[in-house]
Structures are given as C-alpha cells and as structure tokens.
C-alpha atoms as a PDB file:
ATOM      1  CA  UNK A   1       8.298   4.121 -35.423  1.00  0.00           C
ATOM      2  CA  UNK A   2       7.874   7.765 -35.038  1.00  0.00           C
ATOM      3  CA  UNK A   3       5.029   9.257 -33.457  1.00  0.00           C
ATOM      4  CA  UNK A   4       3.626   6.756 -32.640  1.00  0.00           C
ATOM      5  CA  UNK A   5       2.920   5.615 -36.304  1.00  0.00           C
ATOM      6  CA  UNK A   6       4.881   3.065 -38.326  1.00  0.00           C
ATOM      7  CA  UNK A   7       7.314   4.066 -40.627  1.00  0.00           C
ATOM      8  CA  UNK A   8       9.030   0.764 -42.078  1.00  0.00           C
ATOM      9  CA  UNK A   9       8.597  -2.408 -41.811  1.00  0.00           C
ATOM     10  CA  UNK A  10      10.882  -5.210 -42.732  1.00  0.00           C
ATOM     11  CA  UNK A  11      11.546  -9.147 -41.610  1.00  0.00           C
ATOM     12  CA  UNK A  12      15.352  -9.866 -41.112  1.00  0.00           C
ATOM     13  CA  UNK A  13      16.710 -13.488 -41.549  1.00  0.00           C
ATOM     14  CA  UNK A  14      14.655 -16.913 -41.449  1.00  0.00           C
ATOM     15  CA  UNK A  15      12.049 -17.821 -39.550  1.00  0.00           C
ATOM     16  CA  UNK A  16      12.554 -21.918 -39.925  1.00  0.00           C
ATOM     17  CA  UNK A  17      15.933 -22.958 -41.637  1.00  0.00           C
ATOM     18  CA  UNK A  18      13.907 -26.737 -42.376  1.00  0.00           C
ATOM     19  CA  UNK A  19      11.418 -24.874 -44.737  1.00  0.00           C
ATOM     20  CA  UNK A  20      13.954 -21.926 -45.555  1.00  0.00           C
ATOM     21  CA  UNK A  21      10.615 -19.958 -44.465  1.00  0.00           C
ATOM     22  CA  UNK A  22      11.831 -16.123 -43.895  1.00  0.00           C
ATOM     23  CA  UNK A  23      11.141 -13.606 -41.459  1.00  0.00           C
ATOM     24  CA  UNK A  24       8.080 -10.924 -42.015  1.00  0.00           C
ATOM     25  CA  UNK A  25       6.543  -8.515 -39.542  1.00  0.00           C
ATOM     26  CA  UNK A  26       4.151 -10.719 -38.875  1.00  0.00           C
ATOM     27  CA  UNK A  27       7.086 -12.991 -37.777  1.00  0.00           C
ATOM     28  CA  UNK A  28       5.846 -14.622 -34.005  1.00  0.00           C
ATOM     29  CA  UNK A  29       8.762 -14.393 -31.254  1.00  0.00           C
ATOM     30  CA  UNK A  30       9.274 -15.393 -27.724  1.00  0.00           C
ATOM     31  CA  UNK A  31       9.699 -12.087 -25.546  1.00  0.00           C
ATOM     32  CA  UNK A  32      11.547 -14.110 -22.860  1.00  0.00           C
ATOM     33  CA  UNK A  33      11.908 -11.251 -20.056  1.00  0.00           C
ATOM     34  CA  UNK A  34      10.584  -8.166 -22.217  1.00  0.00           C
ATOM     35  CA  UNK A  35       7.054 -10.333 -20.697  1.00  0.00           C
ATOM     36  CA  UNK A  36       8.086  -8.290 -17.353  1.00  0.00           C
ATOM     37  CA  UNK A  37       6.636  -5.287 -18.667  1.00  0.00           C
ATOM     38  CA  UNK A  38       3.054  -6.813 -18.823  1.00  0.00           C
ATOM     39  CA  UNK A  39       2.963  -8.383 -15.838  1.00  0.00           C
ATOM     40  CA  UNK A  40       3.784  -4.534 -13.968  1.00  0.00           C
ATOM     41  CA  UNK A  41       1.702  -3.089 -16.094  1.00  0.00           C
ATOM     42  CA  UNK A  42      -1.315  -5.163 -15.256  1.00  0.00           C
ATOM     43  CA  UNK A  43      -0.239  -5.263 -11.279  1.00  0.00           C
ATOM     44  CA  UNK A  44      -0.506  -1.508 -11.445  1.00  0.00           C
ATOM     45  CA  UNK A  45      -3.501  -1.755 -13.445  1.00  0.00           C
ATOM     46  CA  UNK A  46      -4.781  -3.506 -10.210  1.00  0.00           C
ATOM     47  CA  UNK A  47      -3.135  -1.005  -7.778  1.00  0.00           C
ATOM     48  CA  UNK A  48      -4.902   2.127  -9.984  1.00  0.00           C
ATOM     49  CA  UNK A  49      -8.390   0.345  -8.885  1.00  0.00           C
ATOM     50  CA  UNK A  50      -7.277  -0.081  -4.966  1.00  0.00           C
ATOM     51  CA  UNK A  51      -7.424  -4.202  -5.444  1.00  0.00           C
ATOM     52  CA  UNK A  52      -3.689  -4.180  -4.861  1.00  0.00           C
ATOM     53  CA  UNK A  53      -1.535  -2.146  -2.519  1.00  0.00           C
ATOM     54  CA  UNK A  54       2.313  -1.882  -3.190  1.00  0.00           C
ATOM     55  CA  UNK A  55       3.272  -1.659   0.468  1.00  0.00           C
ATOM     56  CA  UNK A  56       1.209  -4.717   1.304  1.00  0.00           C
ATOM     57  CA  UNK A  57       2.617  -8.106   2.462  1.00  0.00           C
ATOM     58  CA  UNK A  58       2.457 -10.432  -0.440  1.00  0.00           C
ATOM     59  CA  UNK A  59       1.177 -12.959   2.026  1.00  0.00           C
ATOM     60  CA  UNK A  60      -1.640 -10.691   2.538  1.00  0.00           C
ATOM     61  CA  UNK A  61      -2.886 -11.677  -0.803  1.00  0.00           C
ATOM     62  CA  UNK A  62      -0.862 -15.317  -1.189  1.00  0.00           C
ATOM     63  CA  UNK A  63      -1.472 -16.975   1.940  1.00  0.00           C
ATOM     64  CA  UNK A  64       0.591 -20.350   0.828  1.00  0.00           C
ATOM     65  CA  UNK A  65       4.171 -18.348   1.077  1.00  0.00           C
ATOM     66  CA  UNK A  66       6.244 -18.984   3.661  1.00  0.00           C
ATOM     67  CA  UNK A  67       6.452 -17.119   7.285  1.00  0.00           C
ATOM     68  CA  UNK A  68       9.942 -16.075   6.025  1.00  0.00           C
ATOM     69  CA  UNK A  69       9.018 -13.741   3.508  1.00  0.00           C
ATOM     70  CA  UNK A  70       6.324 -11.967   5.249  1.00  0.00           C
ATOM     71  CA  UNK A  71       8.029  -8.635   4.663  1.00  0.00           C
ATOM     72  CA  UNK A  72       8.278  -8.969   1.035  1.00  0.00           C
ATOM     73  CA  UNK A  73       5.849  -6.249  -0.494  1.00  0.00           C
ATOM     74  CA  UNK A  74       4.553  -6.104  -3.918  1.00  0.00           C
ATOM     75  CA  UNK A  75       6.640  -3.142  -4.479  1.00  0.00           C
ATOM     76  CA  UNK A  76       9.956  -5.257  -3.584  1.00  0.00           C
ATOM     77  CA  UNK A  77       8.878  -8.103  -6.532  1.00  0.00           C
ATOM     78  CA  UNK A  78       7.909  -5.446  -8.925  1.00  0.00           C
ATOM     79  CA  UNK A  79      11.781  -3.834  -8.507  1.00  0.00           C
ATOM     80  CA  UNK A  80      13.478  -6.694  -7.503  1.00  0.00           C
ATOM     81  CA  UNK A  81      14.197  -5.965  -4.427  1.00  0.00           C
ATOM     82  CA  UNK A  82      12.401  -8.726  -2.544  1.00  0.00           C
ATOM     83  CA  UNK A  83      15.498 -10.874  -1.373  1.00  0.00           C
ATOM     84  CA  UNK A  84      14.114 -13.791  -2.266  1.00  0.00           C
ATOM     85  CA  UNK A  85      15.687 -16.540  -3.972  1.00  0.00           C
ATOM     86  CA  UNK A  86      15.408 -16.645  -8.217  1.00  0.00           C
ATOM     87  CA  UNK A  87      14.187 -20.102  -9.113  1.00  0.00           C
ATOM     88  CA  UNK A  88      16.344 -19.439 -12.109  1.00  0.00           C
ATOM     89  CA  UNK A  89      19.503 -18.685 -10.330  1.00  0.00           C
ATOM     90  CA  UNK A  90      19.304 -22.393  -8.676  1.00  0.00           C
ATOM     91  CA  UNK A  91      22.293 -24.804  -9.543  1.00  0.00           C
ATOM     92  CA  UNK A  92      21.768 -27.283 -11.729  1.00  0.00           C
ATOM     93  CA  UNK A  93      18.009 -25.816 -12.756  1.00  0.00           C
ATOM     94  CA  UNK A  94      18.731 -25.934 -16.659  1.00  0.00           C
ATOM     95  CA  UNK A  95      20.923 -28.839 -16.576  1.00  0.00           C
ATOM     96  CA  UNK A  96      20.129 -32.871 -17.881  1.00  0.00           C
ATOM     97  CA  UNK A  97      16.886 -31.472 -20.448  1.00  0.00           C
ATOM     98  CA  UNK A  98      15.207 -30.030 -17.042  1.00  0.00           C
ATOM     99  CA  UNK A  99      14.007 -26.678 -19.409  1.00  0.00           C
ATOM    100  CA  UNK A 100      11.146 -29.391 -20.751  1.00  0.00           C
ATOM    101  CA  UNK A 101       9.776 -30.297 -17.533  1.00  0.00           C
ATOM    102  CA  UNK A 102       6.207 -28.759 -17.124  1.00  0.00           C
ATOM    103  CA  UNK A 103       5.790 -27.130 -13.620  1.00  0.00           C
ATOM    104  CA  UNK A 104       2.759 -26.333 -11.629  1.00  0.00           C
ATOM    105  CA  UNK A 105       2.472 -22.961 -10.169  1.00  0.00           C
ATOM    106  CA  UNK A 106       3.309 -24.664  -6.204  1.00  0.00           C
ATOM    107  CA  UNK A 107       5.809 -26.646  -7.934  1.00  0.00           C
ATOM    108  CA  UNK A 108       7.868 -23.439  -8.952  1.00  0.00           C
ATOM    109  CA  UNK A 109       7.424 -21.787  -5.577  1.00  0.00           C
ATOM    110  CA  UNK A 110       8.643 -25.095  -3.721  1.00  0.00           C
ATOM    111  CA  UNK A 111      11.763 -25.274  -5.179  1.00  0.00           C
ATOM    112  CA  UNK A 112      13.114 -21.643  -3.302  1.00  0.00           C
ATOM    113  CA  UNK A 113      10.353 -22.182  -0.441  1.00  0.00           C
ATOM    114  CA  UNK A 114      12.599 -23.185   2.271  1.00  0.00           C
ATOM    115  CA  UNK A 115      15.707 -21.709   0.954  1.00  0.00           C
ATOM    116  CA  UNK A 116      16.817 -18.945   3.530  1.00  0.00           C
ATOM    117  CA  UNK A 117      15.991 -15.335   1.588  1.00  0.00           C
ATOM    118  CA  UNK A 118      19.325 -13.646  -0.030  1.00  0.00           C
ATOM    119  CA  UNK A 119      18.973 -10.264   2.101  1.00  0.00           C
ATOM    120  CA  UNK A 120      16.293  -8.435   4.004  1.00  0.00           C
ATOM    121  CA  UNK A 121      13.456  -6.823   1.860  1.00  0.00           C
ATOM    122  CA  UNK A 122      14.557  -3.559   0.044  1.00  0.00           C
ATOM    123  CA  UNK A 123      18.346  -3.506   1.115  1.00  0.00           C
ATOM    124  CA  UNK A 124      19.481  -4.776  -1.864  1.00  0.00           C
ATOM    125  CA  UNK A 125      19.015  -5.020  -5.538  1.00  0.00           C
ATOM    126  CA  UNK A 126      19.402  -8.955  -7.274  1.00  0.00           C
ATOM    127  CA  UNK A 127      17.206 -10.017 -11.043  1.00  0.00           C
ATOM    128  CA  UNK A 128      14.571 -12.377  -9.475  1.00  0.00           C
ATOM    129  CA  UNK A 129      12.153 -14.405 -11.778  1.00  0.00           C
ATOM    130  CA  UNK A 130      10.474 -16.053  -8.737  1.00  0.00           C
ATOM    131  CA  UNK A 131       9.530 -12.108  -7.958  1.00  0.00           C
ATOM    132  CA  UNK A 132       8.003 -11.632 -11.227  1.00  0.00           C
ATOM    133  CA  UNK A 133       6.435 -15.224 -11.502  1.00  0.00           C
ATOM    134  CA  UNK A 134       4.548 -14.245  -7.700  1.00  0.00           C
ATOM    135  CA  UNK A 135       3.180 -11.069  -9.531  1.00  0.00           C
ATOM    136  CA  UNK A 136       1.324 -13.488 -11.813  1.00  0.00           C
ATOM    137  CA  UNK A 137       0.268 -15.417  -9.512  1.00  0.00           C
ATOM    138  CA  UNK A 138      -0.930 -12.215  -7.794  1.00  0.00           C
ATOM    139  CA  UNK A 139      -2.887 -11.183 -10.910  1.00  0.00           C
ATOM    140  CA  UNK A 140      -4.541 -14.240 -10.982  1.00  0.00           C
ATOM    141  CA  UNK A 141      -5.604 -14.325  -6.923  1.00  0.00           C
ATOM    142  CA  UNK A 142      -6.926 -10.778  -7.233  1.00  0.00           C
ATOM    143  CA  UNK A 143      -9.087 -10.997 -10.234  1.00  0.00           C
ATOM    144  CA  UNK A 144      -9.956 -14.909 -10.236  1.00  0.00           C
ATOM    145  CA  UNK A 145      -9.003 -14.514 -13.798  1.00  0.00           C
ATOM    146  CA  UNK A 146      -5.900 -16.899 -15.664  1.00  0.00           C
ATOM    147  CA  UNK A 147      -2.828 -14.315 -15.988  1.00  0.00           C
ATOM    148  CA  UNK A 148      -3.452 -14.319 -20.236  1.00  0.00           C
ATOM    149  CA  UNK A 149      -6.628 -13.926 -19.962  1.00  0.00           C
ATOM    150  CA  UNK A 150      -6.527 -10.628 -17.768  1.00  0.00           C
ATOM    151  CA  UNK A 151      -3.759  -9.624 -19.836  1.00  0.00           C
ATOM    152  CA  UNK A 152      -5.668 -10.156 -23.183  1.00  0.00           C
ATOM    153  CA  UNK A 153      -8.782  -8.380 -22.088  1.00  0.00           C
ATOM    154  CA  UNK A 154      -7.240  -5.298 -20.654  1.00  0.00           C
ATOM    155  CA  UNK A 155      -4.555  -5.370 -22.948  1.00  0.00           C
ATOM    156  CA  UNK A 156      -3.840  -7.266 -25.658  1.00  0.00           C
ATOM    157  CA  UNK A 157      -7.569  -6.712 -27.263  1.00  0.00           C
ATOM    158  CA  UNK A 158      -7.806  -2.740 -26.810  1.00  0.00           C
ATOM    159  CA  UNK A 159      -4.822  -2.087 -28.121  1.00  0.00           C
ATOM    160  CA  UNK A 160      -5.423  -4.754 -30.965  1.00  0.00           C
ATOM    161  CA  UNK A 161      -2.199  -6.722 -29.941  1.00  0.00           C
ATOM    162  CA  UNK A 162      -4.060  -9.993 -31.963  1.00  0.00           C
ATOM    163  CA  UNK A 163      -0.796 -11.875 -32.257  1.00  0.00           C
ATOM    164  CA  UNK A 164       0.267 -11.415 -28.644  1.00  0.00           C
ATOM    165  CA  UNK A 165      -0.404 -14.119 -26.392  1.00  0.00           C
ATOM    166  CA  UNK A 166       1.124 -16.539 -23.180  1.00  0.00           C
ATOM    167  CA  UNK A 167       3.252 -19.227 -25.335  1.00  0.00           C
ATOM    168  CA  UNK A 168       1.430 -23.269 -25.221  1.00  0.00           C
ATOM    169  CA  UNK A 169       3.715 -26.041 -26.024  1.00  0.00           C
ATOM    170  CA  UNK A 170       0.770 -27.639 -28.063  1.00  0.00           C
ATOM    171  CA  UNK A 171      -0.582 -25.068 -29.474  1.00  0.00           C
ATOM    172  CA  UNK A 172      -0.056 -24.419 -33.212  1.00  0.00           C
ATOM    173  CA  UNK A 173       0.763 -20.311 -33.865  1.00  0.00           C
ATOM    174  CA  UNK A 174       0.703 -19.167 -37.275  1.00  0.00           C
ATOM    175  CA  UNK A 175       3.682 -17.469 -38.039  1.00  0.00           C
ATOM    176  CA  UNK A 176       5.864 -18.671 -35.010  1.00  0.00           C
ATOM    177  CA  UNK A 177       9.555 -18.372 -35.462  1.00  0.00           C
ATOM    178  CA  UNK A 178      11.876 -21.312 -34.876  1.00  0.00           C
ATOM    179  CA  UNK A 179      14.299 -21.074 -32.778  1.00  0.00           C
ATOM    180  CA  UNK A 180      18.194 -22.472 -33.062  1.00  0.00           C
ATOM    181  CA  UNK A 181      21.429 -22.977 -31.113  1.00  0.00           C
ATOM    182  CA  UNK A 182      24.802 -23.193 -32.898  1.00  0.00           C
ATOM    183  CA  UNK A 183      25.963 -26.398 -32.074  1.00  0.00           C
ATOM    184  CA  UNK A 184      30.156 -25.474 -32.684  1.00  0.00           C
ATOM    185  CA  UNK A 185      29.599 -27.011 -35.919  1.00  0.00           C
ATOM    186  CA  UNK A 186      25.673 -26.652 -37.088  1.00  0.00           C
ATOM    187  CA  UNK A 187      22.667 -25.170 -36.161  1.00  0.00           C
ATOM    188  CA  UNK A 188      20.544 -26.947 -34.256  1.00  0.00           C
ATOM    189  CA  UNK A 189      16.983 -27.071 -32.939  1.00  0.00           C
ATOM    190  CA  UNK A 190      17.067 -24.901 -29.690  1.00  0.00           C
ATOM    191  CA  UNK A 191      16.653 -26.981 -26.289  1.00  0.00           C
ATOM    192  CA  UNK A 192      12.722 -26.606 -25.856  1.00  0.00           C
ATOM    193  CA  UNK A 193      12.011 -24.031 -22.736  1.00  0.00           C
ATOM    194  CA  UNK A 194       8.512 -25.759 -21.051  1.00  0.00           C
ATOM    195  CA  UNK A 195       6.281 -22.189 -20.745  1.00  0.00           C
ATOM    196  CA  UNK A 196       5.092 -23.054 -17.258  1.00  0.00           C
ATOM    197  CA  UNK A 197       8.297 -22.091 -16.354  1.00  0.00           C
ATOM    198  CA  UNK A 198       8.873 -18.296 -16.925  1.00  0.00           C
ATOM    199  CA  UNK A 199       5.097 -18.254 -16.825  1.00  0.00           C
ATOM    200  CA  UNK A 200       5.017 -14.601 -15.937  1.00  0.00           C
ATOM    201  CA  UNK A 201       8.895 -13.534 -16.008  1.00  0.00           C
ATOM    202  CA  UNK A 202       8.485 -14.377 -19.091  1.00  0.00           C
ATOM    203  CA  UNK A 203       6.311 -16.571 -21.544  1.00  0.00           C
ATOM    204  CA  UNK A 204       4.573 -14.393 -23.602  1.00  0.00           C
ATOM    205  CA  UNK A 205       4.726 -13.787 -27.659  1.00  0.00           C
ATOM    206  CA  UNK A 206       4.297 -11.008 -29.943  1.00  0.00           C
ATOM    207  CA  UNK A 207       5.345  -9.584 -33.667  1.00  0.00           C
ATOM    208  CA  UNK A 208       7.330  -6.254 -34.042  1.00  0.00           C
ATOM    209  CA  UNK A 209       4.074  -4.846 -35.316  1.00  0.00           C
ATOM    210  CA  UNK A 210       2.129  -5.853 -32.195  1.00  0.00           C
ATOM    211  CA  UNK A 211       5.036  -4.448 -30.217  1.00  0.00           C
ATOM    212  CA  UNK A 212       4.781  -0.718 -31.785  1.00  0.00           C
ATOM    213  CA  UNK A 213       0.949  -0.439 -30.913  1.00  0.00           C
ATOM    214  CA  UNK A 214       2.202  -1.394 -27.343  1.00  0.00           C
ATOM    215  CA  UNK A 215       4.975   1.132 -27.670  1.00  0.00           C
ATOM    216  CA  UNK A 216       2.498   3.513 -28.796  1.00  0.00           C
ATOM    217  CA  UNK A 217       0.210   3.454 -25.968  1.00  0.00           C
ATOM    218  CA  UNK A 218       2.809   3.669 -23.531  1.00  0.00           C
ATOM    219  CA  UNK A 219       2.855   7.613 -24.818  1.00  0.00           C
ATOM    220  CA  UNK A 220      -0.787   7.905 -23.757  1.00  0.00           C
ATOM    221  CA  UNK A 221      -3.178   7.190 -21.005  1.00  0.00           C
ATOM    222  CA  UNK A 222      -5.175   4.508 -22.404  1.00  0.00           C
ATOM    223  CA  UNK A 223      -3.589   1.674 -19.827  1.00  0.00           C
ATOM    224  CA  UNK A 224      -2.694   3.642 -16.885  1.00  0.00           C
ATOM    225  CA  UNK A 225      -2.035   6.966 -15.325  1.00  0.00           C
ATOM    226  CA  UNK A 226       0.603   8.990 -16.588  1.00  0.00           C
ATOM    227  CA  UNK A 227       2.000   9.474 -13.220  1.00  0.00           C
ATOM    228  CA  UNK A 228       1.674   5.573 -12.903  1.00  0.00           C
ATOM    229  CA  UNK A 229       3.662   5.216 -15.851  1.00  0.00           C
ATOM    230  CA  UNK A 230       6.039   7.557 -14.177  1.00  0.00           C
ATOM    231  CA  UNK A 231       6.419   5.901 -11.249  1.00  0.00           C
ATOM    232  CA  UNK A 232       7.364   2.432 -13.201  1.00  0.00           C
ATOM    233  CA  UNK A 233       9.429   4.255 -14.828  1.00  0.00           C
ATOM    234  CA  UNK A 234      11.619   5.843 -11.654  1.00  0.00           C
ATOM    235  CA  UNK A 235      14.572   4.201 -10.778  1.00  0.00           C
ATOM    236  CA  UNK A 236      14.799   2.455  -7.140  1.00  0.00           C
ATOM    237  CA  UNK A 237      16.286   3.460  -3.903  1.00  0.00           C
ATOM    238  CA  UNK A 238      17.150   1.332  -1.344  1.00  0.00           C
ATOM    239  CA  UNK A 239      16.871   1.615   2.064  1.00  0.00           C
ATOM    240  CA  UNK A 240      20.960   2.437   2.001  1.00  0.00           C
ATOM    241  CA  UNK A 241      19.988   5.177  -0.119  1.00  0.00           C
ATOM    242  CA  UNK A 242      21.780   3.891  -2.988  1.00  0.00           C
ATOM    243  CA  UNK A 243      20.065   3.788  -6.499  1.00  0.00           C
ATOM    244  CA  UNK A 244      19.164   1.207  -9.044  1.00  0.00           C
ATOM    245  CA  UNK A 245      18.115   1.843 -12.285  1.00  0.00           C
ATOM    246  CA  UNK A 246      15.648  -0.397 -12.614  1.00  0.00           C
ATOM    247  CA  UNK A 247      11.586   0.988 -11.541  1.00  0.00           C
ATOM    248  CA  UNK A 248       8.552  -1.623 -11.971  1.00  0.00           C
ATOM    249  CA  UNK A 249       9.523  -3.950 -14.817  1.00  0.00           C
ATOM    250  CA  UNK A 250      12.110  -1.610 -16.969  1.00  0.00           C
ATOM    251  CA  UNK A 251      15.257  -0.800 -17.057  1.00  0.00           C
ATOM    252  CA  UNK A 252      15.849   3.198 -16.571  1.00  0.00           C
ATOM    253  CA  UNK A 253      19.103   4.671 -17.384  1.00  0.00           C
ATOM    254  CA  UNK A 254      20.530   7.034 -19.798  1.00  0.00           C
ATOM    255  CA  UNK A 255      21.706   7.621 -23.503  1.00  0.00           C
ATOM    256  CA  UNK A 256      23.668  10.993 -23.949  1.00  0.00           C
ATOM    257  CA  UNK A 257      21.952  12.677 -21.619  1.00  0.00           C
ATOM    258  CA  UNK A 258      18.716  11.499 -22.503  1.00  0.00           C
ATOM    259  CA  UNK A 259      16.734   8.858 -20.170  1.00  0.00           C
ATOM    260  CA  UNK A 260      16.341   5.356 -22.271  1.00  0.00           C
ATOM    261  CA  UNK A 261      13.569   3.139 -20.426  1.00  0.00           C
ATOM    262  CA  UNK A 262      13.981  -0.361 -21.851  1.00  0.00           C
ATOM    263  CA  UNK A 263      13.922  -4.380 -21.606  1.00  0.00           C
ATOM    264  CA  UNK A 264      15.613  -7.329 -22.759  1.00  0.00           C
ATOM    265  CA  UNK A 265      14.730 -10.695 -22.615  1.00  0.00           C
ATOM    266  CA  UNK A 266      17.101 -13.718 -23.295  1.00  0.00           C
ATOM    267  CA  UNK A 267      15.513 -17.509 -23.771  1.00  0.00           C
ATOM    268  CA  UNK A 268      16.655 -20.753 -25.744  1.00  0.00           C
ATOM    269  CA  UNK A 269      16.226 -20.497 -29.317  1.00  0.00           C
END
C-alpha cells in the first residue's frame, strides 16, 4: 500500500491443504490479537461522544465486577495496566481440548473473579486479555448494542470492510482459511479455538484487502479525532514514571529512528 491506495496484491501459500485450495486476497484469516485495535478504537469512539470516560471506574459502568477492582479505569484495560489477572495466563487454561469449550461472557470473568489482582492499578505494565475482553463487554453495556454489531455499523460498513466480521463456529465464511499445526511429523488440523473465548481480545476476521481500507482510514479522520488517534497511539507511563510502549491497543516503538505503531496477534491454526 502506498498512499493509501493499493499497489499489489498477491495470495501466498494454501488456504486448505484437503482441497489444495490456495491463498487469494480475498483469503479470510483469524486476526487473533490484531482484534485489539477495534475494540480501542470503538471504546474511544464512545469516549469522543462523552458515553465513556477513561478515568472512570469500570464498575461504574459494569456493576457485576468485583469490590477488588474498583480502581481499575478504562484507561488501565485499554493499556494494560489494570493489574488484573489474564484469563489466558491461567494454568492449565489451554490444556485437555479446553480451547473448544464455549464460554459465556460471566463465565470468562469468573474464572479470575476472586483471584487477588497482580499489582495496584497503573504501577505496572502485564498483556491482559481479560482487560480487553471487559472493553467489549463495555461496548456492549454502553450502547445496548452486541460488540459486532457496533463494530460493523461504525466500522466495518463505512469503510466497506464487507469481509470483516466476529468469527462463529457454525457459521459458513466464504473464503475462510484453514488453519494447521505441524504435528513433528504432518500437518494437522489446528486444535479448534471456541470464539467466545477471545471474544474481544481477539475473535474477529478480515482479508489483507479489508485490512488496507482499515489502514487507510487510520491516516484520516473518518473514525476518530486525529488527536484521539494520537493519544492511542502514545506510549504509557506509569505511575513510577517509567514508560511502556504500548498506548490504547498498539504497540508504539521505533524503526531507525522512525516511530512504527503496530499489532500482532497469535491463535491456533
């Protein structure tokens, strides 16, 4: 991409090694954690029209959450500074097939709920998919609206992202890639990842081609603010002082001399 225009376009490798099927542009992948970058996006979507506040309690807009976190802001989940426990950093939480298991909202929050929190709010730095998975629950508390549907109307459809959308076990997507594992031996069929559990740390899907229109508008104003933007894209100070180089959902750091704001996202398959 350059200027915000397509350049080439190319697939890379197979998209299902049963039907030898390759990959194409229009090739549909799992974003794993690159998903983070929606969910800030739309949370500061919500703070640009004053229904959200980044210094407020969570529990000012989740009730349910436990008296121990009660000075977790949004701020601290959006930068990962919240101190709470990651669902995903839990022993034993992707062992014996558990990656299939379907989870309810409550069901994810009750397995850190009573867990004591790692540090106190904004004192330290620690990846937290229980942060991110709160922001979608925040989204959907705020506007009454299901996460993918907020993030379909306000995003996805504007900026014509039509192959972009929250992964469904049962759903059939046309043009989903397959994912493998390499068994020592073989490739295999990946272990199957239920979506209800990255939810909004990350379930969604896209093509490379849906993911340059979203690069594109992140060079305008048409979802937020520039100084929004510029704000997620700031790297975060804790109390000690010390920075992170992480802002609201990206990674911020630097490639000979020149500042690189980026994602990954890593899931089965």
């Amino acid at each position: 991409v350059r200027d915000g225009k397509v350049t080439f376009t190319k697939g890379y490798g197979f998209a299902n090694l049963e039907s030898m099927r390759r990959a194409s542009p229009e090739s549909v992948f799992q974003l794993a954690s690159v998903t983070k970058q929606f969910t800030a996006t739309a949370v500061m979507m919500l703070v640009e029209e004053g229904k959200i506040r980044l210094e407020e309690p969570i529990r000012t807009y989740l009730t349910d959450l436990p008296e121990a976190w009660g000075k977790v802001t949004v701020r601290n989940l959006l930068n990962h500074t919240s101190g709470i426990k990651s669902y995903t950093d839990l022993p034993g939480f992707f062992d014996n097939g558990n990656q299939r298991r379907d989870y309810t909202p409550n069901q994810i929050i009750d397995l850190v709920r009573n867990l004591p929190p790692d540090f106190e709010p904004g004192t330290q730095w620690h990846y937290n998919n229980t942060g991110y998975y709160l922001l979608g629950m925040l989204i959907e508390q705020v506007t009454g609206q299901k996460y993918d549907q907020f993030l379909t109307q306000r995003i996805f459809k504007p900026l014509g992202m039509a192959h972009t959308r929250l992964n469904n076990r049962y759903d059939l997507v046309p043009e989903r890639v397959i994912g493998y594992s390499w068994s020592g031996k073989a490739w295999v069929n990946a272990e199957f990842v239920s979506p209800t559990q990255p939810f909004s740390a990350g379930a969604l899907l896209s093509t490379v081609l849906d993911m340059a229109k979203w690069d594109a508008a992140l060079y305008t104003t048409k979802l937020l603010k520039a100084e929004t933007l510029q704000q997620m894209w700031t790297p975060t100070i804790l109390k000690s002082g010390e920075k992170q180089d992480y802002g609201f959902g990206w990674i911020v750091s630097k490639v000979n001399k020149h500042r690189m704001v980026v994602h990954g996202g890593g899931i089965d398959g």
